[in-house]
N, C-alpha and C. Protein backbone atom coordinates (compact mmCIF):
# COMPACT_ATOMS: atom_id res chain seq x y z
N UNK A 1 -65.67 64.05 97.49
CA UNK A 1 -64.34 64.61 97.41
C UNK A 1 -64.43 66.02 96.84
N UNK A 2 -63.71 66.99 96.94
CA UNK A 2 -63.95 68.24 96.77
C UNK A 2 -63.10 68.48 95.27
N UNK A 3 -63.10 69.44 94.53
CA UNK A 3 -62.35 69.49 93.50
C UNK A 3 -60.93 69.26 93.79
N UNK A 4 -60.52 70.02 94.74
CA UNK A 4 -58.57 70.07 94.53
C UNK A 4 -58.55 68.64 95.32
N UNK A 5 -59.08 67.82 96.28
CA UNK A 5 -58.72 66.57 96.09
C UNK A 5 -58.85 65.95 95.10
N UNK A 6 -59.45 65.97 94.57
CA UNK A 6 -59.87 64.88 93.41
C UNK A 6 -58.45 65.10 92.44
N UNK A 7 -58.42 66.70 91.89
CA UNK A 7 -57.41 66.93 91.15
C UNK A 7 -56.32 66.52 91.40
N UNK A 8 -56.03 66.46 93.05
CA UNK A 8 -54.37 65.66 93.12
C UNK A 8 -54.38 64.23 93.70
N UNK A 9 -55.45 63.91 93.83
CA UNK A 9 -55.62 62.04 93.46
C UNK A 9 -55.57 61.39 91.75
N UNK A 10 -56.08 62.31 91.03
CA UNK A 10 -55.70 61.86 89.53
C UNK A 10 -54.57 62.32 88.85
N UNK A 11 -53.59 63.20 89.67
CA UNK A 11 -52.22 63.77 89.70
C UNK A 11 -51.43 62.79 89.91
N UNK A 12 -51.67 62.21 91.02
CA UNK A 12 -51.05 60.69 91.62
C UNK A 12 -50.62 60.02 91.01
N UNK A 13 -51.83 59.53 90.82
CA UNK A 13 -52.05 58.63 89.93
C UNK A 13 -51.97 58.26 88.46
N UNK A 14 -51.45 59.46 87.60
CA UNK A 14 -51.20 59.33 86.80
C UNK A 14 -49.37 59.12 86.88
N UNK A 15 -49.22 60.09 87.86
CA UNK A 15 -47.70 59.83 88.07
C UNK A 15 -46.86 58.78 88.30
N UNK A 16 -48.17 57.65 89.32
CA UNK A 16 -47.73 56.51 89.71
C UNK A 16 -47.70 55.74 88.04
N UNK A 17 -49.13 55.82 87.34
CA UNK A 17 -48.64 54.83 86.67
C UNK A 17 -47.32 55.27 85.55
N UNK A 18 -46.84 56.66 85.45
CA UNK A 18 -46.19 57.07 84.25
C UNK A 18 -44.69 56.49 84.98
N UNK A 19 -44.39 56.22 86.23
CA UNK A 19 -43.65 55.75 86.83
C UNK A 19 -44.01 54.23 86.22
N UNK A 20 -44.55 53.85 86.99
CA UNK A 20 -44.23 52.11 86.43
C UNK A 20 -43.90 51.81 85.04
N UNK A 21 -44.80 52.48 84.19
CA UNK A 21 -44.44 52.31 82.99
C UNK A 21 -43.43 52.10 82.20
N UNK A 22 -42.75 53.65 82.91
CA UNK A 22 -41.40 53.90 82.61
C UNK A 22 -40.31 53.01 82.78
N UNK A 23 -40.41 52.30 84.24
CA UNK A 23 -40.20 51.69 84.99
C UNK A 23 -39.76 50.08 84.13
N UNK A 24 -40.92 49.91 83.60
CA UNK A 24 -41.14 48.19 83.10
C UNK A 24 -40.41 48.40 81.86
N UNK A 25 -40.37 49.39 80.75
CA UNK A 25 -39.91 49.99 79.72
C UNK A 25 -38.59 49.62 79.87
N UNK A 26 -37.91 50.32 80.97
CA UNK A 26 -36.68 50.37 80.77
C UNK A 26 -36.34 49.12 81.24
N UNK A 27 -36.60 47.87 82.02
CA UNK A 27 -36.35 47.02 82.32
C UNK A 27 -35.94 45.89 81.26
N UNK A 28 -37.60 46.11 80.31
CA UNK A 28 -37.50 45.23 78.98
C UNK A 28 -36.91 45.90 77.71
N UNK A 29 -36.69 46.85 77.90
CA UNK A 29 -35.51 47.65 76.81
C UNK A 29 -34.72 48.85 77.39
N UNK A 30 -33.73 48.18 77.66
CA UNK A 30 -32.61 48.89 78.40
C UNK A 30 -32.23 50.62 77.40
N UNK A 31 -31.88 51.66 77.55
CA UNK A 31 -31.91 52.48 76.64
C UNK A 31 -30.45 52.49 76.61
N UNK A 32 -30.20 52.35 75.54
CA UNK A 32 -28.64 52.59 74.90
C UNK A 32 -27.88 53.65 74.36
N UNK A 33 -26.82 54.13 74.87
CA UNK A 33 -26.05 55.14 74.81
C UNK A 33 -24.74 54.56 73.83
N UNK A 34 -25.22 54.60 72.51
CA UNK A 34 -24.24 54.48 71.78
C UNK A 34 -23.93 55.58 70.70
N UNK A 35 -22.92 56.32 70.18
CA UNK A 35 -23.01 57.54 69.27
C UNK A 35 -23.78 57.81 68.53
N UNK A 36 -24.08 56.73 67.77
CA UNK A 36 -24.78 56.48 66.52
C UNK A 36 -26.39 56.72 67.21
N UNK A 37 -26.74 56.36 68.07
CA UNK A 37 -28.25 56.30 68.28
C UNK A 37 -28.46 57.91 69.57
N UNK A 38 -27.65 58.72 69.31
CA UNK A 38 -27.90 59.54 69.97
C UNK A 38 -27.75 60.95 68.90
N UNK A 39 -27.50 60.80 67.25
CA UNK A 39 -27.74 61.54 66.27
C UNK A 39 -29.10 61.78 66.21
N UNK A 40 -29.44 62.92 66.39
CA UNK A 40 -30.85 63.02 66.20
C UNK A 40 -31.60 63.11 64.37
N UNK A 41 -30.83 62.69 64.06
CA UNK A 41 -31.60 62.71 62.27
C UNK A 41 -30.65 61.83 61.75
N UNK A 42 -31.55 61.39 60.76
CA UNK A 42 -30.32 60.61 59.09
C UNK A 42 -30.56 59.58 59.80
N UNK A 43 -31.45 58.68 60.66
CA UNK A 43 -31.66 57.37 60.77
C UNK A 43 -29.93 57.12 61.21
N UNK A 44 -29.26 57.33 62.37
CA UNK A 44 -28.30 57.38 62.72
C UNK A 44 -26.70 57.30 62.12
N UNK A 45 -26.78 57.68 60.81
CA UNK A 45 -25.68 58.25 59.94
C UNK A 45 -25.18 59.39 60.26
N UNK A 46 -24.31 59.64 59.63
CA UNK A 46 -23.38 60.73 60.72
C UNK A 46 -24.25 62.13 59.49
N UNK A 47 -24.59 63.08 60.08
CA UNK A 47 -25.48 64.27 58.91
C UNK A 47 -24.52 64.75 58.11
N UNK A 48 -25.03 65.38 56.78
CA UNK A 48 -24.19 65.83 56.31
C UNK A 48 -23.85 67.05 55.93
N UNK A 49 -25.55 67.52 56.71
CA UNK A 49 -25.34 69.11 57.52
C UNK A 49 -26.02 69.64 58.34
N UNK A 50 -25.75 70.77 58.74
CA UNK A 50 -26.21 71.14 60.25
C UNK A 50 -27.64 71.35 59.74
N UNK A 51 -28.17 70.82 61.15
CA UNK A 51 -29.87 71.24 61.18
C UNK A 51 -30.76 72.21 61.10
N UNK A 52 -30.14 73.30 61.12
CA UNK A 52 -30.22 74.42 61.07
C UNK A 52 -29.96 75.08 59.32
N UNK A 53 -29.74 74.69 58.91
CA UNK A 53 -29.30 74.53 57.32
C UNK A 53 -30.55 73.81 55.98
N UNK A 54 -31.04 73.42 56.98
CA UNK A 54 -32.38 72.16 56.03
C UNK A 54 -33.26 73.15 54.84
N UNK A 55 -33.52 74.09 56.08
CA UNK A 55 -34.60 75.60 55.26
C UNK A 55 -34.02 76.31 54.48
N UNK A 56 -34.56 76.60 53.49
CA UNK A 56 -34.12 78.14 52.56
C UNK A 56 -34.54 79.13 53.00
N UNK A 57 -34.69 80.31 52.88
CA UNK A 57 -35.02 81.66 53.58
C UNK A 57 -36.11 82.10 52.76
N UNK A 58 -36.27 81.41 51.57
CA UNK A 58 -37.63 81.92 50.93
C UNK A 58 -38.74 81.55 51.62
N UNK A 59 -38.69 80.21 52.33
CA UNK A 59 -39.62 80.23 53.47
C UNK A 59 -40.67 80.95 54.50
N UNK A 60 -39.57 81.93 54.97
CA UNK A 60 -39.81 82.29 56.20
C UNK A 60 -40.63 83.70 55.65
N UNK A 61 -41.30 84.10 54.44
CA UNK A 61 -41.95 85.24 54.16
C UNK A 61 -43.20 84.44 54.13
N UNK A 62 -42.84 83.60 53.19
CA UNK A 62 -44.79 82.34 53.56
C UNK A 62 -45.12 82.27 54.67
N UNK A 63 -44.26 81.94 55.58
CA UNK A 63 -44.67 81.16 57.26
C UNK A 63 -45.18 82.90 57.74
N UNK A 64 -44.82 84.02 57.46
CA UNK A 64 -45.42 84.67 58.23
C UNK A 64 -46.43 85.26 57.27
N UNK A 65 -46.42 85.13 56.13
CA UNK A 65 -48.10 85.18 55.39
C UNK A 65 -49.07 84.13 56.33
N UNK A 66 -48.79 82.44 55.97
CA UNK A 66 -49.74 81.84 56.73
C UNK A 66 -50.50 82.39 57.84
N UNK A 67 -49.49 82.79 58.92
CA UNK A 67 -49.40 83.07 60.05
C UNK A 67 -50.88 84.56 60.17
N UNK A 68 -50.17 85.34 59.73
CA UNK A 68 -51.22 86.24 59.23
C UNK A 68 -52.61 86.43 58.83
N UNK A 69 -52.98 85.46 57.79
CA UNK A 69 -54.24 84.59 57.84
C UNK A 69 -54.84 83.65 58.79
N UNK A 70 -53.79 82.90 59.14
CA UNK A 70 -54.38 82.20 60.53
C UNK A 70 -54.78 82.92 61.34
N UNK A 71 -54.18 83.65 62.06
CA UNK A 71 -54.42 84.38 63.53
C UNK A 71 -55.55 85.49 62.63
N UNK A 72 -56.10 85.91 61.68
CA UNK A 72 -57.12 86.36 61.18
C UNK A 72 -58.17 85.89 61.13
N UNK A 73 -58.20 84.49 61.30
CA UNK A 73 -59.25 83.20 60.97
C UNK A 73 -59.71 82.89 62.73
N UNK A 74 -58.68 83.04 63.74
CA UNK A 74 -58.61 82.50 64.52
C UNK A 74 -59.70 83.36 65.83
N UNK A 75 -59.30 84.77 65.41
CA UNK A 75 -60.07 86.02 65.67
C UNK A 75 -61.20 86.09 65.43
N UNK A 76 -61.18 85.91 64.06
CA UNK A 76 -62.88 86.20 63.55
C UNK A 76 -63.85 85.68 63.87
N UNK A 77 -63.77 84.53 64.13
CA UNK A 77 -65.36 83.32 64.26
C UNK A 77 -65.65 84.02 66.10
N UNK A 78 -64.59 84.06 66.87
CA UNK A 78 -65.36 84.31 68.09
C UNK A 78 -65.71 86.09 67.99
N UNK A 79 -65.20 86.45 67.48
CA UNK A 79 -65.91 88.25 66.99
C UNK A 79 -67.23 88.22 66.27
N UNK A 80 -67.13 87.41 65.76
CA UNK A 80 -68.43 86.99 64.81
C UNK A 80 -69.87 87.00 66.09
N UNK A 81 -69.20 86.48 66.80
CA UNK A 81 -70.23 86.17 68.05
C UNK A 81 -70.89 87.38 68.68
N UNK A 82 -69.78 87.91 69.66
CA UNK A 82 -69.15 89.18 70.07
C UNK A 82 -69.79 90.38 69.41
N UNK A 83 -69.85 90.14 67.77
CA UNK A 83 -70.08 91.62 67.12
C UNK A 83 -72.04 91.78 67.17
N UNK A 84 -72.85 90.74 67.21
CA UNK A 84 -74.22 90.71 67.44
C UNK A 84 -74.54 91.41 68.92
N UNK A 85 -73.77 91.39 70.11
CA UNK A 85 -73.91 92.09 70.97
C UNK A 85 -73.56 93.91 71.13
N UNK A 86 -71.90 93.98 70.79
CA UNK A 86 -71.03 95.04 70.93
C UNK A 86 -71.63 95.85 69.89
N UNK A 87 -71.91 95.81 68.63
CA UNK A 87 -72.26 96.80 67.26
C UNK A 87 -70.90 97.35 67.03
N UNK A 88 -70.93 98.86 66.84
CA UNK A 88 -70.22 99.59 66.39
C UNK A 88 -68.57 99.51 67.00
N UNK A 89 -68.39 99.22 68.35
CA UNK A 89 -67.39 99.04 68.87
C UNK A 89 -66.18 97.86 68.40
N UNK A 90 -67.28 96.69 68.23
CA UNK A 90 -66.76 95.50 68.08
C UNK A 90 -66.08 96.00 66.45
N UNK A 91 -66.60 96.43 65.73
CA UNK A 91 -66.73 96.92 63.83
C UNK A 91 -65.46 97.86 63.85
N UNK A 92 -65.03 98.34 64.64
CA UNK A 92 -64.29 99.03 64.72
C UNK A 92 -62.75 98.96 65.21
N UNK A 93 -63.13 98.10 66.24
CA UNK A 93 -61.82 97.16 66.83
C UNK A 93 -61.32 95.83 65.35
N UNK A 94 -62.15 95.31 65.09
CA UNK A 94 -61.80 94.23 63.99
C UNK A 94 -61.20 95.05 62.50
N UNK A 95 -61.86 96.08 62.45
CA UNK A 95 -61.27 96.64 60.93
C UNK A 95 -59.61 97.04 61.79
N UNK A 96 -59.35 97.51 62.61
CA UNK A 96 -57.83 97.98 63.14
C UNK A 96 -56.99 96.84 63.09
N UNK A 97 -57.56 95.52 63.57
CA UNK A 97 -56.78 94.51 63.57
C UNK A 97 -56.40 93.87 62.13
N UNK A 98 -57.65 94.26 61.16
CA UNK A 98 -57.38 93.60 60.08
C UNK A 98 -56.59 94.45 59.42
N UNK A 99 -56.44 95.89 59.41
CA UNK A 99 -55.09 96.97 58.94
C UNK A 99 -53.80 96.22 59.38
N UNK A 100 -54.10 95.62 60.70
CA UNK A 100 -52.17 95.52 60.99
C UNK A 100 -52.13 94.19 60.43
N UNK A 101 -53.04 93.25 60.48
CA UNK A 101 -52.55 92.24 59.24
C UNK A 101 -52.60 92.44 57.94
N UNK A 102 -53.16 93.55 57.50
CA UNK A 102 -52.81 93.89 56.25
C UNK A 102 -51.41 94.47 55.56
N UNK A 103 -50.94 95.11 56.65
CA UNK A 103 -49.36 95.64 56.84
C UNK A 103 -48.48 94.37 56.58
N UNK A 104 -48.93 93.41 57.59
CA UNK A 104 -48.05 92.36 57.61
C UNK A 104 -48.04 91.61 55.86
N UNK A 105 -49.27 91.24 55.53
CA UNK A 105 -49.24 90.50 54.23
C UNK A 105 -48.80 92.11 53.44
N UNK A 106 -48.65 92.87 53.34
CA UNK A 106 -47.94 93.67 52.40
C UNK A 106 -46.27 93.77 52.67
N UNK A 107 -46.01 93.66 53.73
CA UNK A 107 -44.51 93.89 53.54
C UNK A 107 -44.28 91.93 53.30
N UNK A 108 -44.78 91.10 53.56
CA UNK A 108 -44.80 90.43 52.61
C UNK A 108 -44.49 89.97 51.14
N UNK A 109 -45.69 90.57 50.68
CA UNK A 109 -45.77 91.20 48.79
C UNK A 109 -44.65 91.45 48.62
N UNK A 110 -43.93 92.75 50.08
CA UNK A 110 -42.57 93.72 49.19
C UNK A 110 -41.76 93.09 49.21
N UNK A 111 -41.32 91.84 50.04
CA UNK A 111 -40.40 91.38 50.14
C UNK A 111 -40.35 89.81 48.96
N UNK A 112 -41.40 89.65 48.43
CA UNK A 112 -41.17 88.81 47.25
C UNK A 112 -41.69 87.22 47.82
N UNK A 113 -42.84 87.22 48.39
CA UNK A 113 -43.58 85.82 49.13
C UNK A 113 -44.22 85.48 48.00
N UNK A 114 -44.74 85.83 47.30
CA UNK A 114 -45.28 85.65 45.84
C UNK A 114 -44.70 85.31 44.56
N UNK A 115 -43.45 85.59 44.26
CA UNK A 115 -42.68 85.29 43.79
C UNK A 115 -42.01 83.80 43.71
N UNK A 116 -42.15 82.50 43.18
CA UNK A 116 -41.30 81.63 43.08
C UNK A 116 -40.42 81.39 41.89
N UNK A 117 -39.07 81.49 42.40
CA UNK A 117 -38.48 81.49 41.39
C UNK A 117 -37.05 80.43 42.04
């Protein structure tokens, strides 16, 4: 069998069985449309505030610190590779990238991510 057959015989076939499945599922548990079970939070109690409300805003200076370090972490190991071939080029591209995440974790700092209070 050649690749793109093969690929849309196990396409099929997964479809067929995600069909039956589905299929037998709903047979032996009918899905119910009642108010209460269509609240998406609070274990179907009515909320007692919007979902959008859960977070504080001191948050969202961490999540883009994390973020910052991650995608720093995420970069590096395959540059790591990369930089034994490239030399000077590669050394040079990675210090630029690590400036603009350095920007990022500083306006960070300015904005008080360090700070818990």
């Amino acid at each position: 069998m050649e690749g793109g057959a093969a690929a849309l015989t196990i396409l099929v076939v997964a479809l067929g069985a995600f069909l039956i499945l589905k299929g037998v599922g709903d047979v032996l548990n009918p899905p119910r449309s009642t108010a209460p079970s269509r609240v998406p939070f609070s274990g179907g109690l009515s909320p007692d505030t919007h979902a959008w409300n859960r977070y504080h805003v001191r948050y969202y200076p961490m999540a883009l610190l994390f973020l910052a370090f991650d995608m720093e972490m995420v970069f590096m190991y395959p540059w790591a590779v990369v930089f034994v071939e490239e030399g000077l080029i590669a050394l040079i591209e990675m210090l630029m990238f690590i400036t603009i995440l350095l920007f990022g974790i500083l306006y960070t700092w300015r904005e008080g991510a360090f700070r818990w209070s």
